[in-house]
Protein backbone atom coordinates (compact mmCIF):
# COMPACT_ATOMS: atom_id res chain seq x y z
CA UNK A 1 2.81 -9.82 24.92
CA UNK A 2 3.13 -12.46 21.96
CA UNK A 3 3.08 -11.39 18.44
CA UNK A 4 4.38 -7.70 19.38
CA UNK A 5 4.89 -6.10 15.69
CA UNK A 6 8.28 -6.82 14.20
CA UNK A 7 9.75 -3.65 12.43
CA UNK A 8 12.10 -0.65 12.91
CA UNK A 9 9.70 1.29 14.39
CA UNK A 10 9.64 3.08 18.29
CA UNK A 11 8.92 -0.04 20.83
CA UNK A 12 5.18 0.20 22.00
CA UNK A 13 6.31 0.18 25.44
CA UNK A 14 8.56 3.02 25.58
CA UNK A 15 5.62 5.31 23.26
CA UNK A 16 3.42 4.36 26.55
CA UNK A 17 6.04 5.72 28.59
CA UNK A 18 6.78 8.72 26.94
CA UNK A 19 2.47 9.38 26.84
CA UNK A 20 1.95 8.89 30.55
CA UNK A 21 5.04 11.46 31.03
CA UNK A 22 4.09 14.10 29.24
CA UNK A 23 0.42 13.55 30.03
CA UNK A 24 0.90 14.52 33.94
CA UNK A 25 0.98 18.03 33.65
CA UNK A 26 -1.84 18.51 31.11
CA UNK A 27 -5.41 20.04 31.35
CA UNK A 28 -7.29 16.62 32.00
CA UNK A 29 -9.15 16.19 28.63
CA UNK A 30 -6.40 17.13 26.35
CA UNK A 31 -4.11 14.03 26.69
CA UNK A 32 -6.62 13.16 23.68
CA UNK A 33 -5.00 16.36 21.70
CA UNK A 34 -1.21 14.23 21.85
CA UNK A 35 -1.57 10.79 23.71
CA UNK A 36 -2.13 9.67 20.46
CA UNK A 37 -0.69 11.54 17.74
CA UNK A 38 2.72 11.99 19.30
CA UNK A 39 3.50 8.23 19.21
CA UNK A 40 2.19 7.89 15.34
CA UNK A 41 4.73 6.06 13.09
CA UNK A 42 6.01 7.76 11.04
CA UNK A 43 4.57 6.81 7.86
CA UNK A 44 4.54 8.57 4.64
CA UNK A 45 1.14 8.39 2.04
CA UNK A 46 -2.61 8.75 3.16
CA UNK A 47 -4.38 6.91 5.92
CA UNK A 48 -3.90 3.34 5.49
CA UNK A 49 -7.79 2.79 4.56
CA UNK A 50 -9.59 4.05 7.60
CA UNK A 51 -9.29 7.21 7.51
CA UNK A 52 -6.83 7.67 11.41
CA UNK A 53 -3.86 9.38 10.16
CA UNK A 54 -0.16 9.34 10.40
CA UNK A 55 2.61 11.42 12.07
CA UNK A 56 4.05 13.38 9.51
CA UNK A 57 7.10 12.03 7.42
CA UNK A 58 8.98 15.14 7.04
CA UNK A 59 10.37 16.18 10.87
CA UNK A 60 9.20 20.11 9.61
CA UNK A 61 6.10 19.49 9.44
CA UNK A 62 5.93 17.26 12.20
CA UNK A 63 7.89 20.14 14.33
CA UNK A 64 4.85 23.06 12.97
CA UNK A 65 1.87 20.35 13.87
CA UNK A 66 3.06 19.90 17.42
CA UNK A 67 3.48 23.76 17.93
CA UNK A 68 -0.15 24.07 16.99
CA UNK A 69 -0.88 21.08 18.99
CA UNK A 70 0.51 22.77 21.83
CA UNK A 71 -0.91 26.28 21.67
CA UNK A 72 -4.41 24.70 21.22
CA UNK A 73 -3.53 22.62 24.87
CA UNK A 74 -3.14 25.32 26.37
CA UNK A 75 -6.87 26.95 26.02
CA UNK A 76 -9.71 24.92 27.77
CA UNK A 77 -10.37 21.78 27.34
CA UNK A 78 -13.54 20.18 25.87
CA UNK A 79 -14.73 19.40 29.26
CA UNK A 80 -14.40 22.93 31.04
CA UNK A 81 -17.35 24.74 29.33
CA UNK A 82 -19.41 27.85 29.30
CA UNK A 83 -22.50 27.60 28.15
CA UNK A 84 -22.46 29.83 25.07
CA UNK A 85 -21.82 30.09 21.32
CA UNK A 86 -20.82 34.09 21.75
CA UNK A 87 -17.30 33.30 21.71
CA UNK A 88 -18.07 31.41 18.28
CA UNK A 89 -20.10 33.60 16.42
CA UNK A 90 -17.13 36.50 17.20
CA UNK A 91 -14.73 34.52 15.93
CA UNK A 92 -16.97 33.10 12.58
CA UNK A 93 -18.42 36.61 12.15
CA UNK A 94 -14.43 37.88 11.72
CA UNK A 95 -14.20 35.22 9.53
CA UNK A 96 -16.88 36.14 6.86
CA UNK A 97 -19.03 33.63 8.56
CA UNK A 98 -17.30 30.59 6.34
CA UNK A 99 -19.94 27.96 8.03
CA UNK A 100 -23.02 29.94 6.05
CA UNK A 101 -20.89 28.89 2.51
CA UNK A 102 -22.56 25.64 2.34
CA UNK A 103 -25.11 23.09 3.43
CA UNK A 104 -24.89 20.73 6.29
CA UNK A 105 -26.15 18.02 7.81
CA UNK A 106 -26.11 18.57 11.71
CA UNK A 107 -26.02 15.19 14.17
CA UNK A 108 -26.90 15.30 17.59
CA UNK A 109 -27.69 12.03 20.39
CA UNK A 110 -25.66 10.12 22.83
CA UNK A 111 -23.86 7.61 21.08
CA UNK A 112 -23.50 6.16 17.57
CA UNK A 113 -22.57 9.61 16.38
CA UNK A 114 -19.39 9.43 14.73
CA UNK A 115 -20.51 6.35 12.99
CA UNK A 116 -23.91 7.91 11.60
CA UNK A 117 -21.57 10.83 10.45
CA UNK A 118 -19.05 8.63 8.25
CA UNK A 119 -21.97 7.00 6.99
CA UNK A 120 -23.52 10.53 5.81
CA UNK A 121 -19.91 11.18 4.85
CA UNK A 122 -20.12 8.08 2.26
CA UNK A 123 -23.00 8.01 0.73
CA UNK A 124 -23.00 11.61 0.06
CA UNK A 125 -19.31 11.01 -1.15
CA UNK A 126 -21.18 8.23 -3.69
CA UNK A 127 -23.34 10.50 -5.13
CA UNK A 128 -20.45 12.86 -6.21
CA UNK A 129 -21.05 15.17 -3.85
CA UNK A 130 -17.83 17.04 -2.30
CA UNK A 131 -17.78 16.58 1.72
CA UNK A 132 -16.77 18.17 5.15
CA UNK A 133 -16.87 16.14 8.28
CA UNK A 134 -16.47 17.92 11.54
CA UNK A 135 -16.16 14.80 14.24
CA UNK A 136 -15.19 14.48 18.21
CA UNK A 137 -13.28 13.10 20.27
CA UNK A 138 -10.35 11.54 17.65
CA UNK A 139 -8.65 8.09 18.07
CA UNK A 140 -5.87 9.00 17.15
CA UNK A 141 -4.61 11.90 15.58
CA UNK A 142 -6.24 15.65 16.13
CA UNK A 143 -6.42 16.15 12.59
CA UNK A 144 -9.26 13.39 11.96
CA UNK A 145 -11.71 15.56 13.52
CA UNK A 146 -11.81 17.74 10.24
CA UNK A 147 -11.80 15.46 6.93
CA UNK A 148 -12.32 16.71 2.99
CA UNK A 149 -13.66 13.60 0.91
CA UNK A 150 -13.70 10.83 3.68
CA UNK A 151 -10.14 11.32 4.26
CA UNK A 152 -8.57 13.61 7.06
CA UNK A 153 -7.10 17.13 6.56
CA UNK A 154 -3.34 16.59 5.73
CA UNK A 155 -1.03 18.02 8.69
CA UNK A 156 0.27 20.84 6.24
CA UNK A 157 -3.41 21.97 5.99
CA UNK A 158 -4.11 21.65 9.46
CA UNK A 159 -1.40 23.83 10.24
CA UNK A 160 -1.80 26.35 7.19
CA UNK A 161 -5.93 26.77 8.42
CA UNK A 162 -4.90 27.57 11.76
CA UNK A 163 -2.12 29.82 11.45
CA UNK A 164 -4.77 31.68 8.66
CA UNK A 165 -7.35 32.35 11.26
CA UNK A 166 -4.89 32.80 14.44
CA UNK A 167 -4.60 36.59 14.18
CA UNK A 168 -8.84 36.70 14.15
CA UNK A 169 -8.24 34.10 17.58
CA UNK A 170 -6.16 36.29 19.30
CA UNK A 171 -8.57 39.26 18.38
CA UNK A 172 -11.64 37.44 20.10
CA UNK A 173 -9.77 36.78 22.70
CA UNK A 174 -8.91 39.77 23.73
CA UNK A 175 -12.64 41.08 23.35
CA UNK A 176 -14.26 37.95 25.64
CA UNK A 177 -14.15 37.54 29.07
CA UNK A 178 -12.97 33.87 28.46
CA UNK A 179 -10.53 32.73 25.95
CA UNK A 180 -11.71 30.25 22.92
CA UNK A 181 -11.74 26.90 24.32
CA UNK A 182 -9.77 24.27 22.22
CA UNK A 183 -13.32 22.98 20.58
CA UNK A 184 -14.29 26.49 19.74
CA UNK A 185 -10.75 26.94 17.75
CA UNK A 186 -10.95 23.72 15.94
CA UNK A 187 -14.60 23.95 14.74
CA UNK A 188 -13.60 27.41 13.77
CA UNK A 189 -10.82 25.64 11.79
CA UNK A 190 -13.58 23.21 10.41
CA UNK A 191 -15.79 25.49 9.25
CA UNK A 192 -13.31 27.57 7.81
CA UNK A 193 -11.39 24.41 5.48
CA UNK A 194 -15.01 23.38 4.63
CA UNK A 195 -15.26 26.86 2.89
CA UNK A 196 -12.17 26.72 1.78
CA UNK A 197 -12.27 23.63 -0.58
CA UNK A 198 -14.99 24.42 -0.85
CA UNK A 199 -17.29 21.41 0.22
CA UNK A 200 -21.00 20.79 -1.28
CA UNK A 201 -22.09 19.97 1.94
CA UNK A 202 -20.58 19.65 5.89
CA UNK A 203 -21.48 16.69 8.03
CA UNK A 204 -20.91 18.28 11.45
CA UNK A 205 -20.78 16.20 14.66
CA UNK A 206 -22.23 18.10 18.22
CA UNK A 207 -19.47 17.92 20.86
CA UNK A 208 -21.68 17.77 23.65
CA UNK A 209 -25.21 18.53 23.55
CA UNK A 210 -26.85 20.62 21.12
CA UNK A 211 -27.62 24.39 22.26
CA UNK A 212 -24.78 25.93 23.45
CA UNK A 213 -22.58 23.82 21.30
CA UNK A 214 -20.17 25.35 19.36
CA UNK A 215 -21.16 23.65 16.41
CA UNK A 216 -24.56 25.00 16.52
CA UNK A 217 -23.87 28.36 14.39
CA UNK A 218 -25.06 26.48 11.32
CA UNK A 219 -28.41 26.16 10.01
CA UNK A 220 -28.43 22.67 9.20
CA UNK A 221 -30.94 21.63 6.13
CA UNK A 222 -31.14 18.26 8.11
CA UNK A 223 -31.05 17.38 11.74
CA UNK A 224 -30.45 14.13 13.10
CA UNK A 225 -30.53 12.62 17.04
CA UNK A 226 -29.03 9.64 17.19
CA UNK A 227 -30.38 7.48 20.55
CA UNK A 228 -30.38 9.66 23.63
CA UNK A 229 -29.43 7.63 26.87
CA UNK A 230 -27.35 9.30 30.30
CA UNK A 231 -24.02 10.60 29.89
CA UNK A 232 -22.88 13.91 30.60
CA UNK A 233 -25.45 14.18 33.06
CA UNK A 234 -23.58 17.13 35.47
CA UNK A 235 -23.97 19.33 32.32
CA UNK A 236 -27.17 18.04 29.88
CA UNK A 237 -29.35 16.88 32.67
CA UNK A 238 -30.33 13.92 34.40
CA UNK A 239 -32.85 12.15 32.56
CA UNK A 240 -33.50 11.56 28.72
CA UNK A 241 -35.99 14.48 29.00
CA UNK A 242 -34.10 17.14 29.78
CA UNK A 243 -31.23 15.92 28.15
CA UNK A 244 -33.28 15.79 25.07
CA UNK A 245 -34.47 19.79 25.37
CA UNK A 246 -30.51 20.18 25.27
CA UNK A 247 -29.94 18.62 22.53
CA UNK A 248 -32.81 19.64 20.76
CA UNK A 249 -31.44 22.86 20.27
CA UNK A 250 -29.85 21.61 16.47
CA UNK A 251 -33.28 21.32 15.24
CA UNK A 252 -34.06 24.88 13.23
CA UNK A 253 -36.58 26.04 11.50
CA UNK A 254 -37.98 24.60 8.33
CA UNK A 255 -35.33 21.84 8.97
CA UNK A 256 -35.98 18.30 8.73
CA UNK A 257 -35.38 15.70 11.99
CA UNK A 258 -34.43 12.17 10.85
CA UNK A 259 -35.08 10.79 14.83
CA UNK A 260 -33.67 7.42 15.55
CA UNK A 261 -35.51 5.16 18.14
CA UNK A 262 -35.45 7.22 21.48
CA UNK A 263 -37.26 6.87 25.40
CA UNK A 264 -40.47 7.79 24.75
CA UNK A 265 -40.09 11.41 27.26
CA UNK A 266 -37.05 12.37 25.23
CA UNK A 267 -38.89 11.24 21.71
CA UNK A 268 -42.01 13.50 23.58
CA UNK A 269 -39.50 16.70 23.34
CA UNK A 270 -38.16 16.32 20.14
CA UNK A 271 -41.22 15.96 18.50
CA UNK A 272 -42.84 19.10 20.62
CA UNK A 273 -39.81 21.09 19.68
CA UNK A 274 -40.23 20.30 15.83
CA UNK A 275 -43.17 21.35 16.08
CA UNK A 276 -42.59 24.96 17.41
CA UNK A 277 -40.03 25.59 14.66
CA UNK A 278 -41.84 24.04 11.90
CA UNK A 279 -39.69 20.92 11.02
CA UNK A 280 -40.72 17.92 9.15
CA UNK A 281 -39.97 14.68 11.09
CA UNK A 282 -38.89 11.40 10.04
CA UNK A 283 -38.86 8.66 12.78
CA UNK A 284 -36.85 5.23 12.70
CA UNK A 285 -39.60 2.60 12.68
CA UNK A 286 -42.60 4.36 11.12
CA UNK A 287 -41.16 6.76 8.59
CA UNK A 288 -38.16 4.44 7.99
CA UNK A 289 -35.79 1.83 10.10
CA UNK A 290 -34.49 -1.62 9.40
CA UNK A 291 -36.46 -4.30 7.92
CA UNK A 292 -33.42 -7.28 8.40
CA UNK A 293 -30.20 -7.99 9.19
CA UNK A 294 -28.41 -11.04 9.27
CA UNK A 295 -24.69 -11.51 10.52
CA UNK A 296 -22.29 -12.27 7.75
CA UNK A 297 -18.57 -12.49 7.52
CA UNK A 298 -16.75 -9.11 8.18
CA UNK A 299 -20.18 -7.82 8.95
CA UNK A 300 -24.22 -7.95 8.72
CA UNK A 301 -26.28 -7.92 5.41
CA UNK A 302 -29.10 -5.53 5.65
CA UNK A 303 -32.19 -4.50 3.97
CA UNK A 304 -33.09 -0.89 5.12
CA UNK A 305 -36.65 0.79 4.41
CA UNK A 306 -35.81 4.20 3.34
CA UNK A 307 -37.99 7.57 3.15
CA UNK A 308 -38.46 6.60 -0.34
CA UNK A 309 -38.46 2.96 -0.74
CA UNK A 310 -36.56 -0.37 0.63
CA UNK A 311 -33.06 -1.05 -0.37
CA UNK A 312 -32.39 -4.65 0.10
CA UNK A 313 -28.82 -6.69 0.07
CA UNK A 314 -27.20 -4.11 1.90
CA UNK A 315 -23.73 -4.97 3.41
CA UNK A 316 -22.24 -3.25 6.16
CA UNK A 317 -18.63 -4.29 7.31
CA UNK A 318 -19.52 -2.70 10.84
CA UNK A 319 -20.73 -4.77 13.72
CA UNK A 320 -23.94 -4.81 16.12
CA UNK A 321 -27.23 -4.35 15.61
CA UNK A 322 -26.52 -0.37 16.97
CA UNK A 323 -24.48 0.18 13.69
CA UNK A 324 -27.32 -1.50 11.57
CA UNK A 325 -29.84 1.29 13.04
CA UNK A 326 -27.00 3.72 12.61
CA UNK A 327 -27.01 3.13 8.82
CA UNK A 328 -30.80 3.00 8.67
CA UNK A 329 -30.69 7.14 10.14
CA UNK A 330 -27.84 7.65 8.38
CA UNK A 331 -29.96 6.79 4.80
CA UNK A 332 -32.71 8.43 6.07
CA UNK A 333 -30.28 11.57 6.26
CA UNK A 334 -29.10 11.45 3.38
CA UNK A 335 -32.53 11.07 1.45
CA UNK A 336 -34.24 13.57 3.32
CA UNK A 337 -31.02 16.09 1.96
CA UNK A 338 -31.94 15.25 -1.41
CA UNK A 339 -35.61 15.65 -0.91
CA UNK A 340 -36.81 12.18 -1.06
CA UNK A 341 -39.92 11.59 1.10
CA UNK A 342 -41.18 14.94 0.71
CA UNK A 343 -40.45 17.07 -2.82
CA UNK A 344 -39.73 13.59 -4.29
CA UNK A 345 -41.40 10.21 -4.31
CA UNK A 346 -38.55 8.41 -5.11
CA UNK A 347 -35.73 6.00 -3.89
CA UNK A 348 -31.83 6.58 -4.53
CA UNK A 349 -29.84 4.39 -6.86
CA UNK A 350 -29.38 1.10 -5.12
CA UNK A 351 -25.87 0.10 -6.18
CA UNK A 352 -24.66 3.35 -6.03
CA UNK A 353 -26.25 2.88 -2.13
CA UNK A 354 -24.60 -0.50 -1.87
CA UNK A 355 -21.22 0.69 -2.76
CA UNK A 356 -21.02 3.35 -0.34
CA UNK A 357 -22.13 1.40 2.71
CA UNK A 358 -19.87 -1.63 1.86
CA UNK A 359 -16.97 0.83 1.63
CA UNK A 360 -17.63 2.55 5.50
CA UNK A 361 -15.00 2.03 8.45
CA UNK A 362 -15.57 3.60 11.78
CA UNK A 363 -12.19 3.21 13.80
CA UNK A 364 -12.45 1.58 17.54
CA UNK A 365 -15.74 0.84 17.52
CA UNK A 366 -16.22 -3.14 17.11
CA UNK A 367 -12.56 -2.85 15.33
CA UNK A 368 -10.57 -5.98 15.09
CA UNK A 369 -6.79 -5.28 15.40
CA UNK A 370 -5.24 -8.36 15.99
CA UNK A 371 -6.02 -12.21 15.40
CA UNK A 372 -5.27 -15.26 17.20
CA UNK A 373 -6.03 -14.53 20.04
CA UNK A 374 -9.01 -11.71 18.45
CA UNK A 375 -8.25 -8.23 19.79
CA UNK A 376 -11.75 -6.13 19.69
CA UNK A 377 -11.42 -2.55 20.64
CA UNK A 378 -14.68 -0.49 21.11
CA UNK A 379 -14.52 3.06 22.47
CA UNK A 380 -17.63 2.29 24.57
CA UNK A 381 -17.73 4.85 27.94
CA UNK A 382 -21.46 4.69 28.59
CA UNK A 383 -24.04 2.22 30.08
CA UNK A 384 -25.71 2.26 27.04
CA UNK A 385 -22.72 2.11 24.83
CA UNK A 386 -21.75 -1.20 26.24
CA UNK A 387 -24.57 -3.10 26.48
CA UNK A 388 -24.75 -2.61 22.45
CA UNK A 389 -20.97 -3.35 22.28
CA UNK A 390 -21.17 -6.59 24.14
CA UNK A 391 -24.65 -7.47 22.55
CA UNK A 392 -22.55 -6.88 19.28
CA UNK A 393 -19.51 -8.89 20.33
CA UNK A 394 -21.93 -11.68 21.38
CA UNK A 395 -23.68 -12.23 17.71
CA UNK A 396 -20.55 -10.98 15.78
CA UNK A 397 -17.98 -13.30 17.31
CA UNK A 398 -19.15 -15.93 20.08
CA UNK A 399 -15.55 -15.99 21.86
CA UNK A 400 -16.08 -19.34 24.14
CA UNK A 401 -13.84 -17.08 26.70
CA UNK A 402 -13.87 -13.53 26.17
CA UNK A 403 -11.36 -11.28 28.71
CA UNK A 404 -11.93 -7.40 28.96
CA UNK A 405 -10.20 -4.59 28.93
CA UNK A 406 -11.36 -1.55 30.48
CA UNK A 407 -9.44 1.97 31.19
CA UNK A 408 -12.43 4.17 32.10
CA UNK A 409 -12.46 7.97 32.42
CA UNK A 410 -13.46 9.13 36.31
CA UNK A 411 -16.63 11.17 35.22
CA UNK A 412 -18.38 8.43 33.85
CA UNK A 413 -21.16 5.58 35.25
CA UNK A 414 -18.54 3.26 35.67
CA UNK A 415 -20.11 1.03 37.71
CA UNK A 416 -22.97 1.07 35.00
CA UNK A 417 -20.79 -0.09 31.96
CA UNK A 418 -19.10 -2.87 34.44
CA UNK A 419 -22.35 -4.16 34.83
CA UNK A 420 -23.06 -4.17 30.95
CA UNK A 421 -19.82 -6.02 30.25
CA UNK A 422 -20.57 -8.23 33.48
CA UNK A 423 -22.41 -11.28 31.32
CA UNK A 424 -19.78 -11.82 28.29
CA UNK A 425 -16.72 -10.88 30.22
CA UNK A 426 -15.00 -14.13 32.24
CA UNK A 427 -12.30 -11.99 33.63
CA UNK A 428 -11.44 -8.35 33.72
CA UNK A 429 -8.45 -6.35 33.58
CA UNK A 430 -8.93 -2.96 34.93
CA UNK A 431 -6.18 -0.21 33.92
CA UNK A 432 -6.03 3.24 33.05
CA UNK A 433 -4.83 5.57 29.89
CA UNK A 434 -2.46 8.42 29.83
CA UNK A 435 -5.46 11.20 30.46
CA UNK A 436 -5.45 12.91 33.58
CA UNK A 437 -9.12 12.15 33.42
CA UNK A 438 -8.37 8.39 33.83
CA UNK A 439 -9.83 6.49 36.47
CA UNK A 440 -7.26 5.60 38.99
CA UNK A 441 -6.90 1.84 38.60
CA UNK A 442 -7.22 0.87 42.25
CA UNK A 443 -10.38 2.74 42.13
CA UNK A 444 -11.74 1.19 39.02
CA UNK A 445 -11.09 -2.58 40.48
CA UNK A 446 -13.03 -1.26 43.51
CA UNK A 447 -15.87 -1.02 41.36
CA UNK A 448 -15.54 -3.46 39.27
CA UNK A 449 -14.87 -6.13 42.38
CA UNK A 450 -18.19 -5.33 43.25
CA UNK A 451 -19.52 -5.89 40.09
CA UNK A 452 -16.91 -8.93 38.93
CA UNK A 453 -16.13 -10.74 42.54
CA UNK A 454 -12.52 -10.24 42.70
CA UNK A 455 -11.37 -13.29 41.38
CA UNK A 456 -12.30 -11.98 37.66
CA UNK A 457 -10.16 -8.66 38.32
CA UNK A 458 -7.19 -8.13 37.93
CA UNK A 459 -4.67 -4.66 37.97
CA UNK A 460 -2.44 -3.44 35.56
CA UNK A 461 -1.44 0.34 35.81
CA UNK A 462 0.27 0.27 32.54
CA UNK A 463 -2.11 -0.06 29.51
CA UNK A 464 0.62 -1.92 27.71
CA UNK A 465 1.12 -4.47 30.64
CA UNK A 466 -3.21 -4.59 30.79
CA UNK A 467 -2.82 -5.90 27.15
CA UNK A 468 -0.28 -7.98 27.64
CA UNK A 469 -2.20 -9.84 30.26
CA UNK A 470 -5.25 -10.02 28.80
CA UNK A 471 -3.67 -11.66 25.60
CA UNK A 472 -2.20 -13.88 28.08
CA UNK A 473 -5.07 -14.80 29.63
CA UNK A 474 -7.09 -15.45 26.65
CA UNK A 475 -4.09 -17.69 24.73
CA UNK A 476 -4.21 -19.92 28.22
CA UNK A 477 -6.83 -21.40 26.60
CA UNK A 478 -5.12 -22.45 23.56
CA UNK A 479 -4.89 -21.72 19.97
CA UNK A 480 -7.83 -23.05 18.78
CA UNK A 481 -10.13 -22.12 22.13
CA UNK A 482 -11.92 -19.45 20.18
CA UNK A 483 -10.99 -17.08 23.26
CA UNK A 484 -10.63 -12.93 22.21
CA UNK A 485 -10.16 -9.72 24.18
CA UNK A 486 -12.24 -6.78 24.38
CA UNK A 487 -10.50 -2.97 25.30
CA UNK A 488 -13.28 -0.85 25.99
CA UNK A 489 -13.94 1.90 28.46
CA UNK A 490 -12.71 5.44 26.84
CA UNK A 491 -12.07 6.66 23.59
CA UNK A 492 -8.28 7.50 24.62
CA UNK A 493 -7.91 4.00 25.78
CA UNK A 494 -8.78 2.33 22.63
CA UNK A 495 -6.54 5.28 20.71
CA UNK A 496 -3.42 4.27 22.44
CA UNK A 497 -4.53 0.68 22.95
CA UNK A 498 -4.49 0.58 18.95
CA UNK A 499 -1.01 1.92 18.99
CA UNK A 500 0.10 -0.22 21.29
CA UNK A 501 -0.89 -3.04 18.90
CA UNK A 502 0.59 -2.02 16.17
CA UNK A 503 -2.28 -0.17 14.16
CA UNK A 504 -1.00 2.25 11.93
């Protein structure tokens, strides 16, 4: 691969190596506990401006996080579930029920997510307000998932929260038929730092669905859906309707639902629900949404119509029309937590709302990592998911030769986000990343020959070797050939992929 990073630090190759090793004998979602994190460079300071932490510096500490990295692999992984938040409220009730300490902000949908959530996470931040942000899966680093301030929990309070509330784990455990599953522990963790700090307000992030999520043992002033489109579909349901009654489960009474733009049948449930429980509803493009957006350098200028008012010359250094909607919920959120658009008629300081939104990063999603050729990554692992990531690689970028990427996980419509990528990508290289739940490449280029004609694929095992190619591929057409690269397909992929090249 040209342009490999020249310092002291552990060659790329050899961290890929030493992730696919100790990845084979691991429950198949956890790789994303350590695939990451255990290859970090060791840097000292605070994240390096977007908000994916480091390895720790000092080898003790480093030494305590991987023992707590370790005993929370070995409880179930976020995609063996039982359908319950008893386990939870044990554990929180033990706990002096930390996650009733504060305000929060509750987000729920299919994709878009973590974005919406580090926009909440901002603009709340603006407005002086002290923040928790509860987010999954991580790119990196297991402590991301629980931040103070927009910045991630340091590993010495990572470790000090969990060893405070492991005797009350192993106490639950002991009463429940089934051990605490690893997302049960850390949102225990979450909610228990939040109170700590203590935070004005939490900005928590579903892990799947809505009901039965673990998350859902707060009584969130605000709930928000992001779009609802198929994923998930052995456990939330096969269509957007009954995934919606899922996921409508985060709505509570009294509450108000900012509702992004949603399939009319899953739009039909959350309003119905709402209803039943009393909530005041605010829905992108009536109540609120984006009135324009043009693409500008590093980003898209916006003007956003608010509950209480527009807010013109807004710029967002994210991506994609999806991101642009994003925001628009993510104001709505915000003003609806401060009362705007129904105790007050009113709008919220403009540059104050400027600042915040011009100061947002959301890690591997439309992230550029390298130049010459242009390295995107985008943790894209839905249909829907990639057709906004390569209708936002389109109008960001126009690449006159753009080569993908994709390491896919084996639960997933593959075949479905191959066809989304199908117009914008001119070749394809499939691979796979150090998750047990990794598609087996062979099996991905089977799909994605049907979908590509085989002379567009091409096989690479090794995600290092899949990015060396594709680099190669796209710098065949010279320097100046505007070609780029796309890595797409998992969350873990992009994680490591951004490792690989050097991020961090």
């Amino acid at each position: 691969m040209s342009e490999r990073p020249q310092n002291d630090d552990p060659d790329p190759t050899d961290a890929f190596d030493d992730m696919v090793e100790a990845e084979t004998q691991r429950d198949p979602d956890l790789a994303v506990i350590e695939a990451g994190s255990r290859t970090l460079r060791a840097q000292a300071g605070p994240p390096q401006g977007d908000g994916v932490p480091v390895r720790p510096a000092d080898p003790e500490v480093d030494r305590a996080l991987r023992a707590v990295e370790d005993e929370l692999a070995g409880r179930w992984g976020e995609t063996k579930l039982d359908p319950s938040v008893q386990r939870i409220e044990a554990l929180l009730d033990i706990l002096g029920s930390p996650q009733r300490a504060y305000p929060a902000i509750h987000i729920t949908g299919t994709n878009g997510k973590t974005s919406t959530a580090r926009m909440i996470e901002a603009l709340l931040g603006a407005f002086d307000l002290r923040t928790g942000r509860y987010t999954s899966p991580h790119v990196q680093s297991v402590t991301e998932r629980i931040s103070l301030d927009g910045s991630p929990i340091s590993a010495e309070r990572f470790i000090e929260t969990y060893r405070d509330i492991a005797p009350y784990i192993e106490m639950v455990d002991a009463q429940q038929e089934f051990r605490l599953s690893f997302f049960e522990v850390l949102t225990a963790m979450a909610y228990a730092a939040f109170a700590d700090a203590p935070v004005d307000i939490a900005v928590v992030e579903v892990g799947m669905g809505g009901t039965w999520d673990a998350t859902n043992v707060i009584d969130a002033d605000v709930a928000v859906v992001t779009p609802i489109s198929l994923d998930h579909t052995d456990r939330l349901g096969e269509t957007p309707e009954q995934i919606a009654v899922e996921k409508s489960g985060i709505i509570k009474k009294d509450a108000t639902v900012v509702l992004a733009q949603q399939p009319v049948d899953a739009a039909s449930v959350m309003l119905k629900h709402a209803v039943e429980v009393d909530a005041t509803v605010a829905r992108e493009g009536m109540e609120f949404g984006v009135l324009s957006r043009e693409v500008a350098v590093g980003g898209q200028m916006l003007t956003l119509r608010g509950l209480g008012g527009e807010y013109p010359e807004i710029f967002l250094p994210l991506y994609g029309a999806h991101q642009a909607h994003n925001a628009a919920v993510a104001l709505a959120a915000v003003e609806a937590f401060f009362g705007i658009g129904s105790e007050h008629a009113r709008s919220l300081d403009i540059d104050t709302i400027r600042s915040a939104f011009a100061a947002v990063a959301s890690p591997g999603r439309m992230e550029v990592v390298r130049r010459s050729p242009t390295v995107v990554l985008d943790a894209a692992h839905n249909p829907a998911g990639a057709r906004a990531a390569a209708d936002g690689v389109t109008e960001a970028f126009g690449f006159s030769r753009l080569v993908g990427v994709v390491g896919a996980s084996d639960d997933k419509d593959v075949k479905g986000l191959l066809e989304a990528f199908e117009p914008i990508f001119a070749e394809v290289v499939v691979t796979r990343n150090s998750s047990q739940r990794a598609m087996d490449p062979d099996e991905l280029a089977a799909v994605a020959v049907e979908v590509f004609g085989s002379e567009r694929v091409q096989v690479e095992p090794r995600l290092d070797d899949a990015l060396e190619a594709a680099i190669t591929l796209a710098e065949e057409e010279g320097e100046y050939s505007g070609a780029g690269v796309l890595v797409t397909g998992s969350v873990i992929t992009v994680g490591e992929a951004r490792l690989l090249l050097g991020r961090n």
